[in-house]
N, C-alpha and C. Protein backbone atom coordinates (compact mmCIF):
# COMPACT_ATOMS: atom_id res chain seq x y z
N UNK A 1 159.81 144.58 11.18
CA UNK A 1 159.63 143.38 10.39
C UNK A 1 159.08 143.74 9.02
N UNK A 2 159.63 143.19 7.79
CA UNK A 2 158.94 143.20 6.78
C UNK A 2 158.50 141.84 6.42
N UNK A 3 157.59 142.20 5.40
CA UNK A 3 156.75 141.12 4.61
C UNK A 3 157.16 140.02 4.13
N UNK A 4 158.08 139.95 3.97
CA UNK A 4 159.25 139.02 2.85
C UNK A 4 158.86 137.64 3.52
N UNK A 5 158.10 136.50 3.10
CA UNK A 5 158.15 135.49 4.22
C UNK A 5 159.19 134.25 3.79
N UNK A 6 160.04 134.62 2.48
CA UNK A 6 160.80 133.71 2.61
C UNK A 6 161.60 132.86 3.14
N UNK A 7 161.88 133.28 4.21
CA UNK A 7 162.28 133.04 5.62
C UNK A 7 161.78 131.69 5.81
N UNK A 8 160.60 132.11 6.41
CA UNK A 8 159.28 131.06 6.75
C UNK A 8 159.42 130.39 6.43
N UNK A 9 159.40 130.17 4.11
CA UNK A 9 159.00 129.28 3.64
C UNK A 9 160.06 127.95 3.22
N UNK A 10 161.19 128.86 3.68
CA UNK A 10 162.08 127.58 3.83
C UNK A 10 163.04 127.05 5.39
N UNK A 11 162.26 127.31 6.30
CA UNK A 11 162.46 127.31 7.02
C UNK A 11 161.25 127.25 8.35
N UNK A 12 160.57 125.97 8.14
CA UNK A 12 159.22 125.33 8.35
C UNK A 12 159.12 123.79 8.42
N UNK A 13 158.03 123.41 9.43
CA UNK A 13 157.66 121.95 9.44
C UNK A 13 156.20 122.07 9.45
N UNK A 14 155.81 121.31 8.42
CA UNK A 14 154.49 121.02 8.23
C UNK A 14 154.08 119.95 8.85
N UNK A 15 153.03 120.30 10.01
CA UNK A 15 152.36 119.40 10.59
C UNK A 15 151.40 119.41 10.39
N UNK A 16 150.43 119.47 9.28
CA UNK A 16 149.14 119.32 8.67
C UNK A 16 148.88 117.52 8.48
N UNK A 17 147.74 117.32 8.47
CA UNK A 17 146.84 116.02 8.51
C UNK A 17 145.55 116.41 8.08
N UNK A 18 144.91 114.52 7.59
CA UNK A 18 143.92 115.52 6.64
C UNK A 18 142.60 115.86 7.62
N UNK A 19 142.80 116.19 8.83
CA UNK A 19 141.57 116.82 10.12
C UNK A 19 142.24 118.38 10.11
N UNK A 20 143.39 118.86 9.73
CA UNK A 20 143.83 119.87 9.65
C UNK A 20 145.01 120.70 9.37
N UNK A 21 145.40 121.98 9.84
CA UNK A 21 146.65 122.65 9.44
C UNK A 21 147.18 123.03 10.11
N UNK A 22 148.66 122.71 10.49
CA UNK A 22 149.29 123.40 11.71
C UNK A 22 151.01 123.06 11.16
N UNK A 23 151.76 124.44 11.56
CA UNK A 23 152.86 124.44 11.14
C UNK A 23 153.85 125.11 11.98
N UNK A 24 155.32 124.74 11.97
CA UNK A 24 156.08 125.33 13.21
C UNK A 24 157.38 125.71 12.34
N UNK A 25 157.30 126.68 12.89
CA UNK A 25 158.12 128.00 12.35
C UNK A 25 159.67 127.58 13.18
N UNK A 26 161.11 128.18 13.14
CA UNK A 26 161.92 127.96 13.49
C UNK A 26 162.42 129.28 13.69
N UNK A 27 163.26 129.88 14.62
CA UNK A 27 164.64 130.65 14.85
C UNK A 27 165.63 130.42 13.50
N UNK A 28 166.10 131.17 12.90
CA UNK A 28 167.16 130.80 11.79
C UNK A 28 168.67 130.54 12.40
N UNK A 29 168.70 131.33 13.69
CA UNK A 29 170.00 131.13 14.46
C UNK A 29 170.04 130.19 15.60
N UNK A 30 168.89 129.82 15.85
CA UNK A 30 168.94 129.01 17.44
C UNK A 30 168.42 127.60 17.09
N UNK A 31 166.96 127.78 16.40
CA UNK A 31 166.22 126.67 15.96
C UNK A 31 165.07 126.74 17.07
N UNK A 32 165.07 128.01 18.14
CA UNK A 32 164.11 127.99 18.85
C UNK A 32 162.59 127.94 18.10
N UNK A 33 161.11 127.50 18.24
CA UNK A 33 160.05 127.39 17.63
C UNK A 33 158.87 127.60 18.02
N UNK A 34 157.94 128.20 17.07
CA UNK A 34 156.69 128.34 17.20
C UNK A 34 155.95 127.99 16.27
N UNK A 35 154.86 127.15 17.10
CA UNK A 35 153.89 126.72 16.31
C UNK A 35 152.51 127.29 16.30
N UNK A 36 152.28 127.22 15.00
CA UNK A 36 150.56 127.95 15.12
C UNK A 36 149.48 127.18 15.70
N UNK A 37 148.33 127.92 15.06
CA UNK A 37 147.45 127.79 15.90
C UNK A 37 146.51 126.45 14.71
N UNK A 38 146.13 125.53 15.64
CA UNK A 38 145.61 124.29 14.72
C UNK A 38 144.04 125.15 14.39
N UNK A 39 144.19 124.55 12.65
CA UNK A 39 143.21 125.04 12.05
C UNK A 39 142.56 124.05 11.50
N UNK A 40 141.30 123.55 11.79
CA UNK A 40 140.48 122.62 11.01
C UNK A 40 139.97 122.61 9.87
N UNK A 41 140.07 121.50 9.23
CA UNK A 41 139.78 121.34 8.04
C UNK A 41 138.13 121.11 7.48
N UNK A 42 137.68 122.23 6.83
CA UNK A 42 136.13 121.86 6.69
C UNK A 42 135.93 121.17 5.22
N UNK A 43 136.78 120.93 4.33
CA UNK A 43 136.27 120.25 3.08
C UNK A 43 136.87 119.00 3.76
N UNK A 44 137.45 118.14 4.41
CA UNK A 44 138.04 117.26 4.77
C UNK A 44 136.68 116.49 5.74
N UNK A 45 136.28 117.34 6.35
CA UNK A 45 135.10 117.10 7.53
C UNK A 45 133.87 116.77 6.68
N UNK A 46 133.82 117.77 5.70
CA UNK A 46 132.33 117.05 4.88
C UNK A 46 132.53 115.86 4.13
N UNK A 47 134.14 115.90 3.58
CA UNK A 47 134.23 114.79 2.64
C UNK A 47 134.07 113.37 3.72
N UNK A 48 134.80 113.39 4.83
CA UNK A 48 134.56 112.27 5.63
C UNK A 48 133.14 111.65 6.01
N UNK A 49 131.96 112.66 6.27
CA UNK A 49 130.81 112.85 6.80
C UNK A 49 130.51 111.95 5.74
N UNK A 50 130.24 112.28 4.31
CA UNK A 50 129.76 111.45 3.08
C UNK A 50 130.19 110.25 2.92
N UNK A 51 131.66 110.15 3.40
CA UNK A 51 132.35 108.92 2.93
C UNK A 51 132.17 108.32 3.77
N UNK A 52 132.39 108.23 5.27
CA UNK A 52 131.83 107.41 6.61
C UNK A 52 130.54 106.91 6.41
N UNK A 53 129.53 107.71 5.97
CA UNK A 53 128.10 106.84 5.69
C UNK A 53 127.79 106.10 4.40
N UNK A 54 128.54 106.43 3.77
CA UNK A 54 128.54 105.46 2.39
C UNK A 54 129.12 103.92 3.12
N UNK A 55 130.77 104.30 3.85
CA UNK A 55 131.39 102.71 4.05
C UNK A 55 130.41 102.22 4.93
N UNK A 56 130.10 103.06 5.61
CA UNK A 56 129.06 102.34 7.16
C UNK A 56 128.01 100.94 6.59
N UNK A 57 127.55 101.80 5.20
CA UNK A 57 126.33 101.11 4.30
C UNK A 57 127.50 100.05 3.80
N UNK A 58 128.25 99.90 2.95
CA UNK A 58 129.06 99.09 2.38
C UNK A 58 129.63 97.80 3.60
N UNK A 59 129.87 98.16 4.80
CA UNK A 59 130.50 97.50 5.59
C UNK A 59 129.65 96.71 5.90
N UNK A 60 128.22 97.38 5.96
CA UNK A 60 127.30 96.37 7.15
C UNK A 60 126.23 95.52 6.04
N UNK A 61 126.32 96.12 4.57
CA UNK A 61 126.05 94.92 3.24
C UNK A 61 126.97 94.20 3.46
N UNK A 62 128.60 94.14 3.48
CA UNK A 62 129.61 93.14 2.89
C UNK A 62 129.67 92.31 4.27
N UNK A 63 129.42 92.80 5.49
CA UNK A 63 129.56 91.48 6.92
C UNK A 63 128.69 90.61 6.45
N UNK A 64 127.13 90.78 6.33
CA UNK A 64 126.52 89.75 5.80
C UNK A 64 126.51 88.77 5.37
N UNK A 65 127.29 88.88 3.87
CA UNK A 65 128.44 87.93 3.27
C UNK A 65 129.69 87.56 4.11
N UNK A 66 130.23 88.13 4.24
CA UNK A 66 131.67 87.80 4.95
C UNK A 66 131.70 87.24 6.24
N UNK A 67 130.41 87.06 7.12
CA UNK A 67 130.24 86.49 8.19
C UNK A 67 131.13 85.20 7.85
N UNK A 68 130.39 84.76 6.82
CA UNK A 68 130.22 83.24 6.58
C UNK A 68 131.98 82.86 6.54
N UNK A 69 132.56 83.35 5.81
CA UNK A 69 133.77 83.76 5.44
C UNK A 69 135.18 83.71 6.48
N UNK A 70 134.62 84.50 7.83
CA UNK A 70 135.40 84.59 9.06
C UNK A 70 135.79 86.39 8.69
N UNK A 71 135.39 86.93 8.25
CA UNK A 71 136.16 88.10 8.32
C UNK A 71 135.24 89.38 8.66
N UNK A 72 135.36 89.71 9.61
CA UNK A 72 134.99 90.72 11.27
C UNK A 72 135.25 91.95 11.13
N UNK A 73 133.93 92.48 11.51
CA UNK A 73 133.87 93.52 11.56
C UNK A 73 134.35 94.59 11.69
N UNK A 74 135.46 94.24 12.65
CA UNK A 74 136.58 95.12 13.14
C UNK A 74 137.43 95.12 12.51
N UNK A 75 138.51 93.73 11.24
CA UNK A 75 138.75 93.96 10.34
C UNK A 75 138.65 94.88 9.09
N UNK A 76 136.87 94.92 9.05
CA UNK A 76 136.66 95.56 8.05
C UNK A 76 136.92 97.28 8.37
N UNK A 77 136.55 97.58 9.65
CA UNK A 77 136.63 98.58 10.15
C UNK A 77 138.66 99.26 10.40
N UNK A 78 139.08 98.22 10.96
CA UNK A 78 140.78 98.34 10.36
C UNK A 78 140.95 98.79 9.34
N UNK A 79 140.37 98.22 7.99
CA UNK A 79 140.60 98.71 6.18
C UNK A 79 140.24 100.16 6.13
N UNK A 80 139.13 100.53 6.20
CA UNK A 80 138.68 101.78 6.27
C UNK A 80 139.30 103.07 6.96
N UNK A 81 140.09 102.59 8.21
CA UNK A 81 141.05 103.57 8.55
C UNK A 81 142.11 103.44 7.89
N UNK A 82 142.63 102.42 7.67
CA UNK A 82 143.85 102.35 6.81
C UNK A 82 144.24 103.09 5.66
N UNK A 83 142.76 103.39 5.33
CA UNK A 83 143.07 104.11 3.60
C UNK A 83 142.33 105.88 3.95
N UNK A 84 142.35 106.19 5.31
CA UNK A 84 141.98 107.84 5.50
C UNK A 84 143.08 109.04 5.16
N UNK A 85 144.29 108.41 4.88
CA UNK A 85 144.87 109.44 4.43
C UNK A 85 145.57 109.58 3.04
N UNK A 86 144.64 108.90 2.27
CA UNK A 86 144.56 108.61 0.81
C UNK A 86 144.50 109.99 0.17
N UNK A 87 145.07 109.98 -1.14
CA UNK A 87 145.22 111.34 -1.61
C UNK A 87 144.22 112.81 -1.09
N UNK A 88 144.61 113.57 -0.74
CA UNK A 88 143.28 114.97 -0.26
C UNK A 88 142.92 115.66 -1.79
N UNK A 89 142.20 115.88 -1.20
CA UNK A 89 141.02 116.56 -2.11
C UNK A 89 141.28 118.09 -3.04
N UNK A 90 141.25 118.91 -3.85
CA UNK A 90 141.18 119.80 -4.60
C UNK A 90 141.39 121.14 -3.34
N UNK A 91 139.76 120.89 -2.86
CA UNK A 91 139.70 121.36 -1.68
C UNK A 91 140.64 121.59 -0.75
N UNK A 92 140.78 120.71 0.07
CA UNK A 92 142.26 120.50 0.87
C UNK A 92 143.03 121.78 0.75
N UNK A 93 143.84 121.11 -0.46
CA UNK A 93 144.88 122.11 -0.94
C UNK A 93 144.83 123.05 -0.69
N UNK A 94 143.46 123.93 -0.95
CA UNK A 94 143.49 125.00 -1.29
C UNK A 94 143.44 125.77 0.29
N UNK A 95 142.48 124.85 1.01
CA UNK A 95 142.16 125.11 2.77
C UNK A 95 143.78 125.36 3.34
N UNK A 96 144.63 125.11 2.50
CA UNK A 96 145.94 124.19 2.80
C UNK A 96 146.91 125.65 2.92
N UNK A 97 147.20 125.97 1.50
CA UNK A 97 147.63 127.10 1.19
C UNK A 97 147.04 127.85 1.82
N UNK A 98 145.89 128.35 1.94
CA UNK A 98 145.32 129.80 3.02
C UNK A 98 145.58 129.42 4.26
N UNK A 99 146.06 128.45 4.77
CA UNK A 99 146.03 128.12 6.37
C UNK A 99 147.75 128.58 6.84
N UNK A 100 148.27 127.81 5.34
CA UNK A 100 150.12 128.55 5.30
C UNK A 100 149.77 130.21 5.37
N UNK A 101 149.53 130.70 4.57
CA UNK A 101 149.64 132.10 4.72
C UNK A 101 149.08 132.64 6.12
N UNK A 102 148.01 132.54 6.85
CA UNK A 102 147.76 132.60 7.70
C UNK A 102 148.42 132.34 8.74
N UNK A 103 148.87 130.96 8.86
CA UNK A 103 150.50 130.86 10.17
C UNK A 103 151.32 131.32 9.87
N UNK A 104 151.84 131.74 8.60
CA UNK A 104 152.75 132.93 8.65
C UNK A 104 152.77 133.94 9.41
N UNK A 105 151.44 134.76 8.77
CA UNK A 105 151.22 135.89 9.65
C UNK A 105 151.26 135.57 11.05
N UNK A 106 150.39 134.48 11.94
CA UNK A 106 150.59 134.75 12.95
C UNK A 106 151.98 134.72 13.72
N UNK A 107 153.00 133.58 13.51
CA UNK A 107 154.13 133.29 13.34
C UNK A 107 155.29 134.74 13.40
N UNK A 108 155.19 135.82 12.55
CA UNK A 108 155.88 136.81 12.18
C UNK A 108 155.56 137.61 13.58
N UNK A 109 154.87 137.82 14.55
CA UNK A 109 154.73 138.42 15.05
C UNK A 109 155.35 137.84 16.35
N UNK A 110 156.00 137.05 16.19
CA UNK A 110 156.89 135.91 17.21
C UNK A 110 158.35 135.85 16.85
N UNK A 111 159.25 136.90 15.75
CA UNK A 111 160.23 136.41 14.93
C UNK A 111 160.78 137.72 14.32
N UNK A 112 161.48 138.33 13.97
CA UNK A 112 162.33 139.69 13.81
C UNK A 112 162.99 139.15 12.07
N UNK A 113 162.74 140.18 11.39
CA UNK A 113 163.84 139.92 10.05
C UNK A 113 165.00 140.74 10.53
N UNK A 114 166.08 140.18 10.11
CA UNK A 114 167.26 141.19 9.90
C UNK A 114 167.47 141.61 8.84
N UNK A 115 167.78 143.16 8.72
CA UNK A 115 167.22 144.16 7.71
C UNK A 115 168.95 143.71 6.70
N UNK A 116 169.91 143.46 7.42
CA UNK A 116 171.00 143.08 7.30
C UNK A 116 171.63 141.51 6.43
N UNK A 117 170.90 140.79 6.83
CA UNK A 117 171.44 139.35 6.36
C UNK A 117 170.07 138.86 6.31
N UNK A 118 169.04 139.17 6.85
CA UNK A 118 166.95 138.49 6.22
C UNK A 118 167.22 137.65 6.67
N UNK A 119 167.67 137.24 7.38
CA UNK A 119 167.63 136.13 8.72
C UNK A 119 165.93 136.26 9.39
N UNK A 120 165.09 135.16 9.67
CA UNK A 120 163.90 135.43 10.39
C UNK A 120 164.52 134.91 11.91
N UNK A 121 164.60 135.36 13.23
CA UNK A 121 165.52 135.25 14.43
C UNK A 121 164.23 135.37 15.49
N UNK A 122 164.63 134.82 16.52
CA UNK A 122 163.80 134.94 17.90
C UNK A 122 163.97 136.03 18.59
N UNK A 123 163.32 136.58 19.48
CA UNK A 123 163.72 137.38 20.29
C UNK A 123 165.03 137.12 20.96
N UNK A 124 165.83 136.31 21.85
CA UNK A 124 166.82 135.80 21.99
C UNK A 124 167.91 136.35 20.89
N UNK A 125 167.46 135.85 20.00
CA UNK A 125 168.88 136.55 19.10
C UNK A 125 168.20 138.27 17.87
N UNK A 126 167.76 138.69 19.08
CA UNK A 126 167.75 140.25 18.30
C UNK A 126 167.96 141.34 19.19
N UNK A 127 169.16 141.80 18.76
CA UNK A 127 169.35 143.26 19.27
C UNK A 127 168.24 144.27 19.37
N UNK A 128 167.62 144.67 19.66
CA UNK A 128 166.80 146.21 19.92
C UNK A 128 167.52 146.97 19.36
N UNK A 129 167.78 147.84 20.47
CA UNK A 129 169.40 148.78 20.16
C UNK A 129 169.47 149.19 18.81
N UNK A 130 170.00 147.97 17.98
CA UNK A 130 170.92 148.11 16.48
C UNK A 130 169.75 148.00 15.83
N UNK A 131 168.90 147.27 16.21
CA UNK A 131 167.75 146.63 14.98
C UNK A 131 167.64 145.56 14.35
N UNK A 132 169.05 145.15 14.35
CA UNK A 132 169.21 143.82 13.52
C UNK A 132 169.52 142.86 14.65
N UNK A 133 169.34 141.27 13.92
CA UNK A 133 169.98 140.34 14.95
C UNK A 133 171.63 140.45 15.29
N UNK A 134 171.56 139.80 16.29
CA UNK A 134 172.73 140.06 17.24
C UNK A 134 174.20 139.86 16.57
N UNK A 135 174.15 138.89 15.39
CA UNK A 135 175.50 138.41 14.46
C UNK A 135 175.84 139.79 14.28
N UNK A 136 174.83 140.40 13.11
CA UNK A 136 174.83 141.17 12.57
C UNK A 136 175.09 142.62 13.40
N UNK A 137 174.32 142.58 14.61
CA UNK A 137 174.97 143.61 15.50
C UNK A 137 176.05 143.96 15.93
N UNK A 138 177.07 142.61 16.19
CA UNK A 138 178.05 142.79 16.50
C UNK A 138 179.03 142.99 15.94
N UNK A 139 178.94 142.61 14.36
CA UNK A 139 179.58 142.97 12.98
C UNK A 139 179.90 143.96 12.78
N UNK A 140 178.45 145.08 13.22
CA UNK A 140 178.11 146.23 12.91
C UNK A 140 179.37 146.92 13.86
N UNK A 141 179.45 146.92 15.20
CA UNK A 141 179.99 147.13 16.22
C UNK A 141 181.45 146.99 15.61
N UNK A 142 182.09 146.06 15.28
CA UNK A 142 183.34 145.90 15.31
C UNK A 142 183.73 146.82 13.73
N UNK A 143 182.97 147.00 12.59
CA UNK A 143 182.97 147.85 11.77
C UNK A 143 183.11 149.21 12.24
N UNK A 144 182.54 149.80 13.22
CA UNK A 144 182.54 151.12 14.06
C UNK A 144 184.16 151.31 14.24
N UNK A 145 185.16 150.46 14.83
CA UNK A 145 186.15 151.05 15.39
C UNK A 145 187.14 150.33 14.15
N UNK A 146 187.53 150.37 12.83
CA UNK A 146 188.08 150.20 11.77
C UNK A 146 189.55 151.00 12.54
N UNK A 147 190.69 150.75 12.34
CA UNK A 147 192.27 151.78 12.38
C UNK A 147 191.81 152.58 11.19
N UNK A 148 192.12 153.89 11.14
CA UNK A 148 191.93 154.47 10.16
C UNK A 148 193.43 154.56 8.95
N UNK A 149 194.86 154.12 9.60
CA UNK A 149 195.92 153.75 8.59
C UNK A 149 195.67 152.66 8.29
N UNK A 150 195.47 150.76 9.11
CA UNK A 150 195.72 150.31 8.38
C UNK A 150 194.39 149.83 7.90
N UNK A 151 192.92 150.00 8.13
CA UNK A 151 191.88 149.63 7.78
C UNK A 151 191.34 148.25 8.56
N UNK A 152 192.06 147.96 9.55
CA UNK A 152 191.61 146.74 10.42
C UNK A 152 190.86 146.66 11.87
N UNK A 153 190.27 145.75 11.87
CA UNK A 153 189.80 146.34 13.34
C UNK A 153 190.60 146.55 14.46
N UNK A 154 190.61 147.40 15.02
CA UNK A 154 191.22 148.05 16.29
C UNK A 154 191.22 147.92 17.34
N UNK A 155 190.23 147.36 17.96
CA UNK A 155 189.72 147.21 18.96
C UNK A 155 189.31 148.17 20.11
N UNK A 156 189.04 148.45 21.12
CA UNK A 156 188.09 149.07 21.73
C UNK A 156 189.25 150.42 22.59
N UNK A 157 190.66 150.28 22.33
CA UNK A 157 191.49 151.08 23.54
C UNK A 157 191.69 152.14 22.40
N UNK A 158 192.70 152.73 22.98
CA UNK A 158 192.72 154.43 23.04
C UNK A 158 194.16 154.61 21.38
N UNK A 159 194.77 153.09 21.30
CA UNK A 159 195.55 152.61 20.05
C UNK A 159 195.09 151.27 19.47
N UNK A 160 195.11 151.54 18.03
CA UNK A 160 195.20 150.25 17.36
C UNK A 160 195.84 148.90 17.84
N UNK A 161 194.64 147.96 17.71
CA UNK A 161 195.98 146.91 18.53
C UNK A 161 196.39 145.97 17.16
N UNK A 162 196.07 146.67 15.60
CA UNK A 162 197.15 145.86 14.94
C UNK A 162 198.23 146.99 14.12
N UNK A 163 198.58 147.97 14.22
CA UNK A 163 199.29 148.72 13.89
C UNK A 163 200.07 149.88 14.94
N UNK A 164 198.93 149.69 15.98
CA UNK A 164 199.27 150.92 17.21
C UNK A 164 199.52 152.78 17.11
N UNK A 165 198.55 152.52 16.01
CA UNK A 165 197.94 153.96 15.38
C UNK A 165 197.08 154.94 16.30
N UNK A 166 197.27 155.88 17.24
CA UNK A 166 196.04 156.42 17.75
C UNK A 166 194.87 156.19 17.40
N UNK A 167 193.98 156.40 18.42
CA UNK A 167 192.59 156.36 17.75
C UNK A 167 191.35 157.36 18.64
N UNK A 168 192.16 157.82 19.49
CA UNK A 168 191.40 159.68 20.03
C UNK A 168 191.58 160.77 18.96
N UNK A 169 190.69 161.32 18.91
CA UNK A 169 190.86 162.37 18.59
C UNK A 169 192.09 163.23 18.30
N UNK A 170 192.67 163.66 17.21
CA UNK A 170 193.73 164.88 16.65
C UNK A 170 193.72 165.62 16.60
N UNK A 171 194.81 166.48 17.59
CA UNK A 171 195.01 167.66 17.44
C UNK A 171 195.73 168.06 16.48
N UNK A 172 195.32 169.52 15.75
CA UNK A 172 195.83 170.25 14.76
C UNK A 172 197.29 170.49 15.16
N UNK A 173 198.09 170.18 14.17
CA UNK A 173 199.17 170.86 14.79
C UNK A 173 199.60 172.62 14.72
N UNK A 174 198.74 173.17 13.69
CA UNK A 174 198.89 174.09 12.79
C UNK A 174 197.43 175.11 14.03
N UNK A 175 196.28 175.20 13.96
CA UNK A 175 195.29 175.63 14.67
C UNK A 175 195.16 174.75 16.57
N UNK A 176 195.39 173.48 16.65
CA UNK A 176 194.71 173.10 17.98
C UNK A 176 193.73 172.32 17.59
N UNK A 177 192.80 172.73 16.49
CA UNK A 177 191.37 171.84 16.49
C UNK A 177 191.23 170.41 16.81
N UNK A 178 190.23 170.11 17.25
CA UNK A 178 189.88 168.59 17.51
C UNK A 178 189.66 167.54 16.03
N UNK A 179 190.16 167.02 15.52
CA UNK A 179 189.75 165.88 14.37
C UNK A 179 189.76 164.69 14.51
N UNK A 180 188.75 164.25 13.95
CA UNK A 180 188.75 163.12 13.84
C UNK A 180 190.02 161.85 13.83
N UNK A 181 189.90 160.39 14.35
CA UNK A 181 191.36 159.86 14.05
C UNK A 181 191.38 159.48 12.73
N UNK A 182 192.30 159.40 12.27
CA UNK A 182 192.64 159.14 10.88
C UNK A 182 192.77 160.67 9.76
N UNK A 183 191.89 161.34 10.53
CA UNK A 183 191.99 162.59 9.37
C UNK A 183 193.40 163.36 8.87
N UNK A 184 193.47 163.22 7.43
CA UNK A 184 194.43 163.43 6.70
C UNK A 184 194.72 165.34 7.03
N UNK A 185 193.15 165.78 6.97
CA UNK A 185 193.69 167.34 6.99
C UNK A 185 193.02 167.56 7.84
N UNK A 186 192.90 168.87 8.72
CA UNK A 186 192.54 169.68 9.63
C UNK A 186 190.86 170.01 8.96
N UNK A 187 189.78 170.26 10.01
CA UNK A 187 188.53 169.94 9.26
C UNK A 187 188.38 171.89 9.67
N UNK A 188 189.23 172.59 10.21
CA UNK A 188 188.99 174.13 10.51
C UNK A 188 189.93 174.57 9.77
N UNK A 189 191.29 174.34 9.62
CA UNK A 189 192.08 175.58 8.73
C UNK A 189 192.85 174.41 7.81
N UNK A 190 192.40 173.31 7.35
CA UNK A 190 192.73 172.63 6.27
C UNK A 190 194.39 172.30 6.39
N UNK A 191 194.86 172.42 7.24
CA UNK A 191 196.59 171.94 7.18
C UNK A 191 196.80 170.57 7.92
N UNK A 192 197.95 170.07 6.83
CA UNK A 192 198.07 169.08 7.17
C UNK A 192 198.11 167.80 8.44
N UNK A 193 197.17 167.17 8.44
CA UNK A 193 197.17 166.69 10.14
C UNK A 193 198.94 165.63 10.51
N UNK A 194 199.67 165.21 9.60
CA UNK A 194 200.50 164.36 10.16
C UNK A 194 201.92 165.14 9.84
């Protein structure tokens, strides 16, 4: 895995609220997911602490008045939640951004880059073996057996199956030696292989 978290960063759901930070990462090929680990918010917690005892004071001055009025406590207490997720704080943000970088990291250690196409992939879709995810593995694979006349894939038998070109090994006609398929000349006494 490398560093690169671009992946991540477009390829993410932010489930942060203003009690905290938590975000879920995706598979780029499956959509399989992981989510981090919920991180609490401490400028959010003090700002509430201050602001809860300020309304507490405000609420239980304005019932006084508002008894008279008809309008209840629990009303007033309705308003006050209503407006808790009113713009966040300087703070926040910043708790915000270090909490992203942080589920990244943990996140990456759940998720494979492909060195090939930077795909961020699940276990599910990563080859071992090759290294890269599995698209890309198998790409790789079918690149391996190219026809060497007409340049197409060949498929896996002993002839091309779009030209019907050998594809074992050549014998020299000139020495015997073993060459490669496709080879134009002899790789021991240089004469012509066809």
């Amino acid at each position: 895995m490398t560093d690169d978290s671009s992946g991540f960063m477009r390829n993410y759901t932010d489930n942060s609220t203003e009690a905290g930070f938590q975000f879920t990462f995706y598979c780029e090929t499956c959509r399989e997911s992981y989510k981090s680990d919920f991180m609490e918010s401490r400028s959010r917690k003090k700002e509430r602490l201050f602001r809860s005892a300020g309304r507490l004071a405000d609420v239980g001055a304005s019932l006084a008045g508002k008894r008279q009025s008809g309008y209840s406590s629990a009303e007033k207490a309705a308003d006050v939640l209503a407006d808790r997720f009113e713009g966040m704080s300087p703070d926040w943000h910043k708790e915000h951004d270090a909490a992203f970088e942080l589920a990244q990291s943990e996140a990456k250690k759940h998720f494979h880059r492909c060195p090939n196409c930077t795909r961020w992939v699940c276990d599910n879709d990563w080859n071992d073996k090759e290294g890269m995810c599995k698209k890309c593995a198998s790409q790789a694979e079918d690149r391996k057996n190219i026809c060497p006349r007409c340049g197409k894939p060949a498929g896996a038998g002993k002839f091309c199956i779009n030209c019907g070109a050998p594809l074992g090994p050549a014998k020299c006609p000139r020495c015997g030696a073993q060459n490669p398929a496709g080879a134009k000349f002899c790789s021991e006494c240089g004469a012509r292989m066809e």
